[in-house]
PDB file of N, CA and C in Angstrom:
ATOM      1  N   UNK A   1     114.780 107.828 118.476  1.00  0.00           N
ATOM      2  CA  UNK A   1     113.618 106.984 118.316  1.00  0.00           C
ATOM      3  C   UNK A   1     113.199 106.370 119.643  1.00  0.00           C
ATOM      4  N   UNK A   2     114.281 106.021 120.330  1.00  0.00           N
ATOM      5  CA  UNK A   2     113.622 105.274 121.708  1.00  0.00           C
ATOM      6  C   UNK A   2     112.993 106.069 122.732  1.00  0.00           C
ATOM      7  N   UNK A   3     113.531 107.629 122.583  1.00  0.00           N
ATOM      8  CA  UNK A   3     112.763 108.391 123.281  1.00  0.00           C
ATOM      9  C   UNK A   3     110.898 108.682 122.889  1.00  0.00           C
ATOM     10  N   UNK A   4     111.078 109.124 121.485  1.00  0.00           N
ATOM     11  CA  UNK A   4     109.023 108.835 121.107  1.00  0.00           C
ATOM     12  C   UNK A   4     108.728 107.466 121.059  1.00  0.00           C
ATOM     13  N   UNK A   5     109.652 106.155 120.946  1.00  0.00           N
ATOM     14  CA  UNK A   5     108.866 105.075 121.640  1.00  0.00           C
ATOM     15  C   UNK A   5     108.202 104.922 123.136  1.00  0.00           C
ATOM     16  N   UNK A   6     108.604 105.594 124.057  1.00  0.00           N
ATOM     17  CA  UNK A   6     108.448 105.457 125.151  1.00  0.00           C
ATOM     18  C   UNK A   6     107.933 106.691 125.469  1.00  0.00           C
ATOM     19  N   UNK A   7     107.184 107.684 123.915  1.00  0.00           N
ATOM     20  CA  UNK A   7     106.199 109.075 124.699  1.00  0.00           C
ATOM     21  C   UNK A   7     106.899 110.055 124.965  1.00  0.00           C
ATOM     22  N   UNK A   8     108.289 110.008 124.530  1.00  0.00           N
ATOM     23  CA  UNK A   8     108.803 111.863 124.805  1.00  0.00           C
ATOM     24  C   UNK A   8     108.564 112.375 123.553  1.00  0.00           C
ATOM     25  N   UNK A   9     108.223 114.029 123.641  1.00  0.00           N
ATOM     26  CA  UNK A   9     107.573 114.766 122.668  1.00  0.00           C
ATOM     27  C   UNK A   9     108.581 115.359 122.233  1.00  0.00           C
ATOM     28  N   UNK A  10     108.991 116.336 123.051  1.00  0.00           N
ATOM     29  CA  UNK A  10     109.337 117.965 122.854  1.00  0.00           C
ATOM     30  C   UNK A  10     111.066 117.957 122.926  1.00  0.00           C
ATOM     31  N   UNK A  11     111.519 118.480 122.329  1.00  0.00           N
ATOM     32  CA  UNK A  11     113.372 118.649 122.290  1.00  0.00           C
ATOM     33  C   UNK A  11     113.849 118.613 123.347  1.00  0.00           C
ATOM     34  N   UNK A  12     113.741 119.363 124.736  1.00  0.00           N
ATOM     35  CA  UNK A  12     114.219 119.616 125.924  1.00  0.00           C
ATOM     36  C   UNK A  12     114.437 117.864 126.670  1.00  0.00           C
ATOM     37  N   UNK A  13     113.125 117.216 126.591  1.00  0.00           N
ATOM     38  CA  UNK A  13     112.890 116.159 127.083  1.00  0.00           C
ATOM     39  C   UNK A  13     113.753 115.035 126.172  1.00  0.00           C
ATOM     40  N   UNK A  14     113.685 115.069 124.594  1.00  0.00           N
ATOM     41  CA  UNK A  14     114.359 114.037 124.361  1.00  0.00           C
ATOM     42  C   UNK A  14     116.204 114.317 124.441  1.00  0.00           C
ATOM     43  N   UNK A  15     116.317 115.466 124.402  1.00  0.00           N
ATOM     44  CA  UNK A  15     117.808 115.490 124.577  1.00  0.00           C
ATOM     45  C   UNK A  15     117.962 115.455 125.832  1.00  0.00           C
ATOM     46  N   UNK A  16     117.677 115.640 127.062  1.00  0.00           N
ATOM     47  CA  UNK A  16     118.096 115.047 128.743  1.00  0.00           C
ATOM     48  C   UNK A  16     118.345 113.716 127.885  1.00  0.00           C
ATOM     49  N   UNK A  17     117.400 113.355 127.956  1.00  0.00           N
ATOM     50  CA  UNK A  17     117.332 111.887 128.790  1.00  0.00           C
ATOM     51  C   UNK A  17     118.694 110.925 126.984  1.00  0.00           C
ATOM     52  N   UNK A  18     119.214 111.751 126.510  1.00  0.00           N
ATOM     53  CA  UNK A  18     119.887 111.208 125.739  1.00  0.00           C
ATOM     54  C   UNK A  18     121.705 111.571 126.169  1.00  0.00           C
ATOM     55  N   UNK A  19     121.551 112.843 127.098  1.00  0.00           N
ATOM     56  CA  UNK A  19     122.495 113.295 127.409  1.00  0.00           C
ATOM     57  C   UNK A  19     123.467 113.797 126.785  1.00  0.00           C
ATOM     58  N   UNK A  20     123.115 114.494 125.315  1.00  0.00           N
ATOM     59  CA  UNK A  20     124.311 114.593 124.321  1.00  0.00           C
ATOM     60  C   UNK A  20     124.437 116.209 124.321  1.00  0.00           C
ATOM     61  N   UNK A  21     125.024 116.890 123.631  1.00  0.00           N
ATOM     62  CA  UNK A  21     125.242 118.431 122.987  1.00  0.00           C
ATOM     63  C   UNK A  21     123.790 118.034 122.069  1.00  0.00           C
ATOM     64  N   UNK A  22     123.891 119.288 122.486  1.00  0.00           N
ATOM     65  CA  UNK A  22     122.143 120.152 121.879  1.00  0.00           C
ATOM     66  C   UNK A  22     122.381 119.995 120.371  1.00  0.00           C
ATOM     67  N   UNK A  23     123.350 120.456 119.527  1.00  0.00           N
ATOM     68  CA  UNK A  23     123.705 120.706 118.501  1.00  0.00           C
ATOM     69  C   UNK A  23     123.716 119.316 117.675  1.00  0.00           C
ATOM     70  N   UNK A  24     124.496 118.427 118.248  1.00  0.00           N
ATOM     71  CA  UNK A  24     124.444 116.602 117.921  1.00  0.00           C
ATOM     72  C   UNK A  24     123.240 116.396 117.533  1.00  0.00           C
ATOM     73  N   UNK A  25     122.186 117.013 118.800  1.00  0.00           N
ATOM     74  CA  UNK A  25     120.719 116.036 118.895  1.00  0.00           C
ATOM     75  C   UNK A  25     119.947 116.726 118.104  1.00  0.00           C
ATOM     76  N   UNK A  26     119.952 118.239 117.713  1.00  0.00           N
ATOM     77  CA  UNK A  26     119.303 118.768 116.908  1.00  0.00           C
ATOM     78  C   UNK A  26     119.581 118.520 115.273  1.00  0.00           C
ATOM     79  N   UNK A  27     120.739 117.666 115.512  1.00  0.00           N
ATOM     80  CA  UNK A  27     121.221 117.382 114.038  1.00  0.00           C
ATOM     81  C   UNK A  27     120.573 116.144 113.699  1.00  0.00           C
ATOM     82  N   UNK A  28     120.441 115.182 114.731  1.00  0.00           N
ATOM     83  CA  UNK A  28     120.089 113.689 114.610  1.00  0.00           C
ATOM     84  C   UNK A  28     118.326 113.657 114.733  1.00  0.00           C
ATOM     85  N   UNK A  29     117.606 114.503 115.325  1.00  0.00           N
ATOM     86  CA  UNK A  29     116.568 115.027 115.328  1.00  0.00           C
ATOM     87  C   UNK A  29     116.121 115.514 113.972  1.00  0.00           C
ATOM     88  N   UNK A  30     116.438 116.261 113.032  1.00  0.00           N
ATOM     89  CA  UNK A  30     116.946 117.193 111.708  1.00  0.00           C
ATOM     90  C   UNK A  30     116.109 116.348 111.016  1.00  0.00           C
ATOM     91  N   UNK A  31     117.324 115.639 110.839  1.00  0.00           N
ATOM     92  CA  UNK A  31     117.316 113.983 110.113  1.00  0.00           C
ATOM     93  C   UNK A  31     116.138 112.855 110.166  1.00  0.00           C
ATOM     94  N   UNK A  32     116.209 112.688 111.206  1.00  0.00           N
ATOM     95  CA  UNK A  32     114.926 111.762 111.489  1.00  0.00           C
ATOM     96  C   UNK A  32     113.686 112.128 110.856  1.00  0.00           C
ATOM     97  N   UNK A  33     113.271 114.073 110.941  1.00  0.00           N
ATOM     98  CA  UNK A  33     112.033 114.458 110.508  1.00  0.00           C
ATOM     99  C   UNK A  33     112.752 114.431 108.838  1.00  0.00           C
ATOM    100  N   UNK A  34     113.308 114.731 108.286  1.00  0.00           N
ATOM    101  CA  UNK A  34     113.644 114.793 106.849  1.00  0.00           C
ATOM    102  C   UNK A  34     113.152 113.000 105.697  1.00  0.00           C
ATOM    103  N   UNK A  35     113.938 112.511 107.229  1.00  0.00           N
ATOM    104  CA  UNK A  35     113.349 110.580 106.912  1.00  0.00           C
ATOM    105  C   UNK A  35     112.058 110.445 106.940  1.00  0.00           C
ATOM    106  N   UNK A  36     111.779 111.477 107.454  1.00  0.00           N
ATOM    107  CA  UNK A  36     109.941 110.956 107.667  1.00  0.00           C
ATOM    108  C   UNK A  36     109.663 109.353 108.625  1.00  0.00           C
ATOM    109  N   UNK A  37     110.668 109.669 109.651  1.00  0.00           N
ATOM    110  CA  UNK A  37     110.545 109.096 110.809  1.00  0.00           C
ATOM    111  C   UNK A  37     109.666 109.877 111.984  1.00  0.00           C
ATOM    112  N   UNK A  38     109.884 110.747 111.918  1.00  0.00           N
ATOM    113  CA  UNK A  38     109.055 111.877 113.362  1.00  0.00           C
ATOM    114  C   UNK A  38     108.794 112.991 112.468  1.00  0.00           C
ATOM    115  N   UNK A  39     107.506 112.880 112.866  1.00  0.00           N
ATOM    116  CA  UNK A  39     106.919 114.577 112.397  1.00  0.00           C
ATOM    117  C   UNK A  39     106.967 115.518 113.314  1.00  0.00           C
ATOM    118  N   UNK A  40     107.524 116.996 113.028  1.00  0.00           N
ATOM    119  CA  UNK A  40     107.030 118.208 113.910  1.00  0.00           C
ATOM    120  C   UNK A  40     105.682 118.857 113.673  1.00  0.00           C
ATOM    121  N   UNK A  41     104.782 119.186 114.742  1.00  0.00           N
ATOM    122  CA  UNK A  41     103.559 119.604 114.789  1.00  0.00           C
ATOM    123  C   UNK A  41     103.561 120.570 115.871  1.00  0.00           C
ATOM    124  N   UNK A  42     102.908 121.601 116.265  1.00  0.00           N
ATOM    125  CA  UNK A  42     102.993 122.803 117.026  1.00  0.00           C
ATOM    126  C   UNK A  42     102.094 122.000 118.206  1.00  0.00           C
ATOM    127  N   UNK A  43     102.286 121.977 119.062  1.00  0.00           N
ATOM    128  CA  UNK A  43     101.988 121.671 120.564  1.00  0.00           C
ATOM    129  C   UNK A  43     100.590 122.443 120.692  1.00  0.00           C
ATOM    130  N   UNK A  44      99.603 121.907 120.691  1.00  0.00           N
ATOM    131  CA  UNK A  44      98.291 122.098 120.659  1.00  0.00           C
ATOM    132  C   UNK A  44      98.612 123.059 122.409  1.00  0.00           C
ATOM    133  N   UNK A  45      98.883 122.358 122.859  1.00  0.00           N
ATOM    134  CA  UNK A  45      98.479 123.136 124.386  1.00  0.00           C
ATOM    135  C   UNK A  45      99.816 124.053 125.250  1.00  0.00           C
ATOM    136  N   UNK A  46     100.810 123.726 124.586  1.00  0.00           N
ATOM    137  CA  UNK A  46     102.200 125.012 124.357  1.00  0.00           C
ATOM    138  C   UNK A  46     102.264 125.584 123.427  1.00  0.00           C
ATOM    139  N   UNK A  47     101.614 127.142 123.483  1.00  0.00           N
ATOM    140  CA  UNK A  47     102.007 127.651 121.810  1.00  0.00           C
ATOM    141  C   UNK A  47     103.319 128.190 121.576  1.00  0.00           C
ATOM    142  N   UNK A  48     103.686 128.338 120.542  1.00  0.00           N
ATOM    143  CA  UNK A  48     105.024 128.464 120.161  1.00  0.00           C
ATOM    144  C   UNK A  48     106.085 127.183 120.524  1.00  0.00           C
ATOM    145  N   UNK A  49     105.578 125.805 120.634  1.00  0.00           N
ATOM    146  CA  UNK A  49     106.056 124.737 121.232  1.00  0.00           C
ATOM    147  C   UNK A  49     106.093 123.976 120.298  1.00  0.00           C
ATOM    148  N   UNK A  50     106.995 122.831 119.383  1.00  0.00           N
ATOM    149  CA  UNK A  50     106.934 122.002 118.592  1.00  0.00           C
ATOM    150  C   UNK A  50     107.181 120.784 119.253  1.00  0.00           C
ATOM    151  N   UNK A  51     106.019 119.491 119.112  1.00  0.00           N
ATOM    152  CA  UNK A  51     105.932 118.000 119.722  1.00  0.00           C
ATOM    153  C   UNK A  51     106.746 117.324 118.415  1.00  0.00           C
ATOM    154  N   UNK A  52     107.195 116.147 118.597  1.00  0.00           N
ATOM    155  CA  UNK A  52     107.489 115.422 117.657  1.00  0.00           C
ATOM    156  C   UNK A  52     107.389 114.306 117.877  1.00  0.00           C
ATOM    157  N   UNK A  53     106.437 113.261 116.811  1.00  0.00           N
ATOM    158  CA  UNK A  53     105.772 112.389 117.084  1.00  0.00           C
ATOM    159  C   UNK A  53     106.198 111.271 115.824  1.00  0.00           C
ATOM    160  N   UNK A  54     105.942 110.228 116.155  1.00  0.00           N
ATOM    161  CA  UNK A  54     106.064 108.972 115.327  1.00  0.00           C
ATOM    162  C   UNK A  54     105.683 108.792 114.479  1.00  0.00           C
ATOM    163  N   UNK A  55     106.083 108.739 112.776  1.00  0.00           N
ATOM    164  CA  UNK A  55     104.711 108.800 111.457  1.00  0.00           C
ATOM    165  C   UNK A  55     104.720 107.692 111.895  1.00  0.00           C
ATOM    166  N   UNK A  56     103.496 107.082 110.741  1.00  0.00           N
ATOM    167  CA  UNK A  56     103.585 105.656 110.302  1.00  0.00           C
ATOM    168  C   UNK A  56     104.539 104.598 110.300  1.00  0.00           C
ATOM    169  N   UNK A  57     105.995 105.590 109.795  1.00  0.00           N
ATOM    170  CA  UNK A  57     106.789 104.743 109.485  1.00  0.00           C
ATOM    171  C   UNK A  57     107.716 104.271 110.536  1.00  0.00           C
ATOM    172  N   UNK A  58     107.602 105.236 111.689  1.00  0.00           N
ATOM    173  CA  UNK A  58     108.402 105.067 112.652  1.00  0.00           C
ATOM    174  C   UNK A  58     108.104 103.909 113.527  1.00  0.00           C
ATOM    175  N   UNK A  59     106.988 103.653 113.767  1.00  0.00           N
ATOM    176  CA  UNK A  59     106.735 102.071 114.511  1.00  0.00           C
ATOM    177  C   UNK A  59     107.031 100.411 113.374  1.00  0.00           C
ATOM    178  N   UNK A  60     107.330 100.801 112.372  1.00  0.00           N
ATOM    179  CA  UNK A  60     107.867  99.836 112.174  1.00  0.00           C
ATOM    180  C   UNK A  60     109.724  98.947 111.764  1.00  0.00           C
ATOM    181  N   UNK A  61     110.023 100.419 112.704  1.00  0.00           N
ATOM    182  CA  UNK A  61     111.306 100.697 112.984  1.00  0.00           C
ATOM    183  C   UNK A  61     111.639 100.210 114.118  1.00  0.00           C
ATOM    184  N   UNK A  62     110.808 100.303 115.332  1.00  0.00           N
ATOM    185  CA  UNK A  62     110.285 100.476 116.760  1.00  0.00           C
ATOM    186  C   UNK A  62     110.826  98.919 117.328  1.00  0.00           C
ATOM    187  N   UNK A  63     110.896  98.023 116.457  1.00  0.00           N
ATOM    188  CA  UNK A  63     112.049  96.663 117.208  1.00  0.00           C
ATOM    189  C   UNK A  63     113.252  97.474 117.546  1.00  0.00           C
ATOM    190  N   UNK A  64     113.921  97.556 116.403  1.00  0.00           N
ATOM    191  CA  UNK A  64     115.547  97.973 116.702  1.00  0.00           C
ATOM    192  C   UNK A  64     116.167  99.183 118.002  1.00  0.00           C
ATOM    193  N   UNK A  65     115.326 100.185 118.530  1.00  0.00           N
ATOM    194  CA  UNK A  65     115.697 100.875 119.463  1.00  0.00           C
ATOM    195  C   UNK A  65     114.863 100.084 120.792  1.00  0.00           C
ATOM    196  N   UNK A  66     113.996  98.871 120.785  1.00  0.00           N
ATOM    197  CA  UNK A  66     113.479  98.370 121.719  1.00  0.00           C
ATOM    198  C   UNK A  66     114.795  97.351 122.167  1.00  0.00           C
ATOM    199  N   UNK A  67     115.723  97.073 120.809  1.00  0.00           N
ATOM    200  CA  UNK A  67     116.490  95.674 121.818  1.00  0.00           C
ATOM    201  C   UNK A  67     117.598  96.127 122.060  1.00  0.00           C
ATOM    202  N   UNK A  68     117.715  97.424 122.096  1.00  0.00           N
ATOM    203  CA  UNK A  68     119.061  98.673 122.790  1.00  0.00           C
ATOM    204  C   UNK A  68     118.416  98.800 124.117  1.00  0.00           C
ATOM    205  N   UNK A  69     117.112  98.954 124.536  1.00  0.00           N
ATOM    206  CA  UNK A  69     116.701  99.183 126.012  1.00  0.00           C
ATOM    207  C   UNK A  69     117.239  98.520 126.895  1.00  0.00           C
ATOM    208  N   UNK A  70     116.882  97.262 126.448  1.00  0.00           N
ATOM    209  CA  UNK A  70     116.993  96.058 127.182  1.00  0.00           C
ATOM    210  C   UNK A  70     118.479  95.462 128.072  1.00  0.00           C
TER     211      UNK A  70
END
């Protein structure tokens, strides 16, 4: 979550910057879209590329991974 708070889209980008096994993050990733926390949508301007973005519900989640930044 703190990564699409702060605008990362795409898998490559949110797993760096989380630093874990691919497999972990694709699991915890999984999940999140199943919660209907982040939606996958095909990358308008990468084809064959999936973005994953914040529903509705995810910004009102958006305190709790803000006071881990800090």
């Amino acid at each position: 979550m703190r990564g699409a708070v702060v605008g990362l889209r795409w898998f490559g980008d949110f797993q760096k910057s989380l630093g874990i096994a691919i497999e972990v993050f694709a699991t915890w990733l999984c999940r999140l879209c199943d919660e209907g926390i982040l939606a996958r949508r095909p990358d308008p301007e990468r084809p064959g590329w999936l973005e994953y973005i914040l529903t509705d519900t995810g910004p009102e989640l958006t305190p709790l991974p803000i006071t881990f930044m800090g």
